[in-house]
Protein backbone atom coordinates (compact mmCIF):
# COMPACT_ATOMS: atom_id res chain seq x y z
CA UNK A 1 97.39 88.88 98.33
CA UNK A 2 99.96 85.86 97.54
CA UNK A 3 99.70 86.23 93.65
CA UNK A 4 103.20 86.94 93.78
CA UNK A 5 103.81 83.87 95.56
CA UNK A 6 101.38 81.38 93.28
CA UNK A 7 103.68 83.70 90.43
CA UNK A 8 106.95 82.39 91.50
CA UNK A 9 105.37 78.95 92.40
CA UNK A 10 104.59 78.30 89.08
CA UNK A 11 107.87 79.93 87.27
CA UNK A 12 109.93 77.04 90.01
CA UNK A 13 107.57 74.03 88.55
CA UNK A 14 108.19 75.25 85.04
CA UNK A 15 111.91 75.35 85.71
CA UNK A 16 111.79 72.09 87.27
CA UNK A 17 109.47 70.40 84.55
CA UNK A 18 111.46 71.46 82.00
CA UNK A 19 113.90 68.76 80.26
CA UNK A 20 115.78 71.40 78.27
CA UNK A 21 118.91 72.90 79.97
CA UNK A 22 119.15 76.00 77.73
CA UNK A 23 115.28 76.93 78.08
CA UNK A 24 115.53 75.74 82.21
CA UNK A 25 118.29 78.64 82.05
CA UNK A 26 116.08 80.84 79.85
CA UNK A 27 113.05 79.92 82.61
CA UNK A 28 115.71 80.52 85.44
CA UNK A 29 116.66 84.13 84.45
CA UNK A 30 113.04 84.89 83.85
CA UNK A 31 112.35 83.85 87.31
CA UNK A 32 115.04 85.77 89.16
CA UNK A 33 114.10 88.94 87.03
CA UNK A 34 110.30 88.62 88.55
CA UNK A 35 112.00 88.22 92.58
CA UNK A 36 113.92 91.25 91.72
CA UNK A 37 110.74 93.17 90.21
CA UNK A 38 108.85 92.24 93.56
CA UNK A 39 112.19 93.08 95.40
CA UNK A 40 112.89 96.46 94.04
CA UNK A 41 109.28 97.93 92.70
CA UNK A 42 106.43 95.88 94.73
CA UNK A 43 108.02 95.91 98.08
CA UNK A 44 108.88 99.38 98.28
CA UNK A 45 104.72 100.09 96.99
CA UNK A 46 103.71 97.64 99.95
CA UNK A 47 105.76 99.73 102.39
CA UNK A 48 104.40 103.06 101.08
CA UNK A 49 100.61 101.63 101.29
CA UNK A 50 101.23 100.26 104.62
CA UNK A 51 102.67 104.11 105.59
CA UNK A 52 99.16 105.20 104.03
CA UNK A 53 97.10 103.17 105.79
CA UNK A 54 99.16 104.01 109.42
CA UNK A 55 98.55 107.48 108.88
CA UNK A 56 95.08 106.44 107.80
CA UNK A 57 94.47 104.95 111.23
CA UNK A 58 96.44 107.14 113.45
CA UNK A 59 93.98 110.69 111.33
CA UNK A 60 90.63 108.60 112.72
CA UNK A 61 91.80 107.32 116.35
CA UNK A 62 92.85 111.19 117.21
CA UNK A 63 89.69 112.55 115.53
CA UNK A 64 86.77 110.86 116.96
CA UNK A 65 85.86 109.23 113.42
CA UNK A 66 85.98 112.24 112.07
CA UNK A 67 86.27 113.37 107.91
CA UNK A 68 90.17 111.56 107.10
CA UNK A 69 91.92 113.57 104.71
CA UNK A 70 92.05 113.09 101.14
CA UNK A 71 94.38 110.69 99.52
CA UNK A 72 96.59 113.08 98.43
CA UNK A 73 97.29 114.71 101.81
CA UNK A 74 97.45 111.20 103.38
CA UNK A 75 100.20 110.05 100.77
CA UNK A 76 101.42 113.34 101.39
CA UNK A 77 102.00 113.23 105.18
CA UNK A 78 102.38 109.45 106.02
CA UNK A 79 106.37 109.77 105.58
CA UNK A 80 106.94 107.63 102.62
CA UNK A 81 109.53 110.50 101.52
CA UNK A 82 111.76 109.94 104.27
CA UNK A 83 111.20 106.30 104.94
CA UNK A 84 111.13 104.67 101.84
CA UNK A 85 114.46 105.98 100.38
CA UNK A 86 115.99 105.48 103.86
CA UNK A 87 114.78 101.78 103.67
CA UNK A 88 115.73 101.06 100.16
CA UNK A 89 119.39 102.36 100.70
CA UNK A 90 119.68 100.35 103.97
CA UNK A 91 118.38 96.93 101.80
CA UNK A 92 120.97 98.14 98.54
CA UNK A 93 118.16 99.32 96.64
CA UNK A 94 119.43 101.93 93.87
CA UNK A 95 116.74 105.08 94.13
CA UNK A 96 116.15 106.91 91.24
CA UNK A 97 116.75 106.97 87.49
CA UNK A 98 119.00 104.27 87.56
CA UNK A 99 116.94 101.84 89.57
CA UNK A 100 116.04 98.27 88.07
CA UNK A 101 113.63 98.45 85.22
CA UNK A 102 111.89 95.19 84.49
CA UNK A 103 109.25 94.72 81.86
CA UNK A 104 105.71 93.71 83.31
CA UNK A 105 105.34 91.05 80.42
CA UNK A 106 107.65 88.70 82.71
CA UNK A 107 105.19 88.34 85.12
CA UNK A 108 102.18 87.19 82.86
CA UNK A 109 101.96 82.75 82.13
């Protein structure tokens, strides 16, 4: 749950451990890429899950415990159509084919 945080932890300790101002800027840029990865691609994800798992929750307190529906109807149904894009555009997110595109190699030490 707070890899992203022990993540950036570690890319701020690098930056501040290192003695070379061209790689501490190389380090730097590296590190702002990853907060705008988990700004623009993880957070949105944790918002849709957290729609899942509401509409999860709301399916088995209204039927008695009984059979949820399947993931693709709860994905389907929780809202994270409306809500998501809605969000983003409120936070200055760009939606779409032009949003940020940042290579999952950053994130690995």
């Amino acid at each position: 749950a707070n890899s992203w945080i022990e993540a950036m932890r570690n890319k701020v300790q690098g930056i501040l451990a290192e003695d070379d101002k061209e790689q501490r800027l190389t380090l730097w840029s590296g590190a702002r890429s990853a907060f705008v990865w988990y700004e623009t691609v993880a957070g949105p994800l944790i918002l849709e899950m957290a729609l899942w798992k509401g509409k999860i929750e709301q399916y088995k307190s209204s039927n008695n415990g009984g059979q949820p529906p399947d993931r693709e109807e709860c994905r389907y149904f929780c809202g994270s159509a409306v809500v998501i894009p809605n969000v983003l555009q409120y936070l200055d997110i760009i939606v779409g084919s032009d949003a940020i595109s940042i290579e999952s190699d950053l994130f690995v030490d």
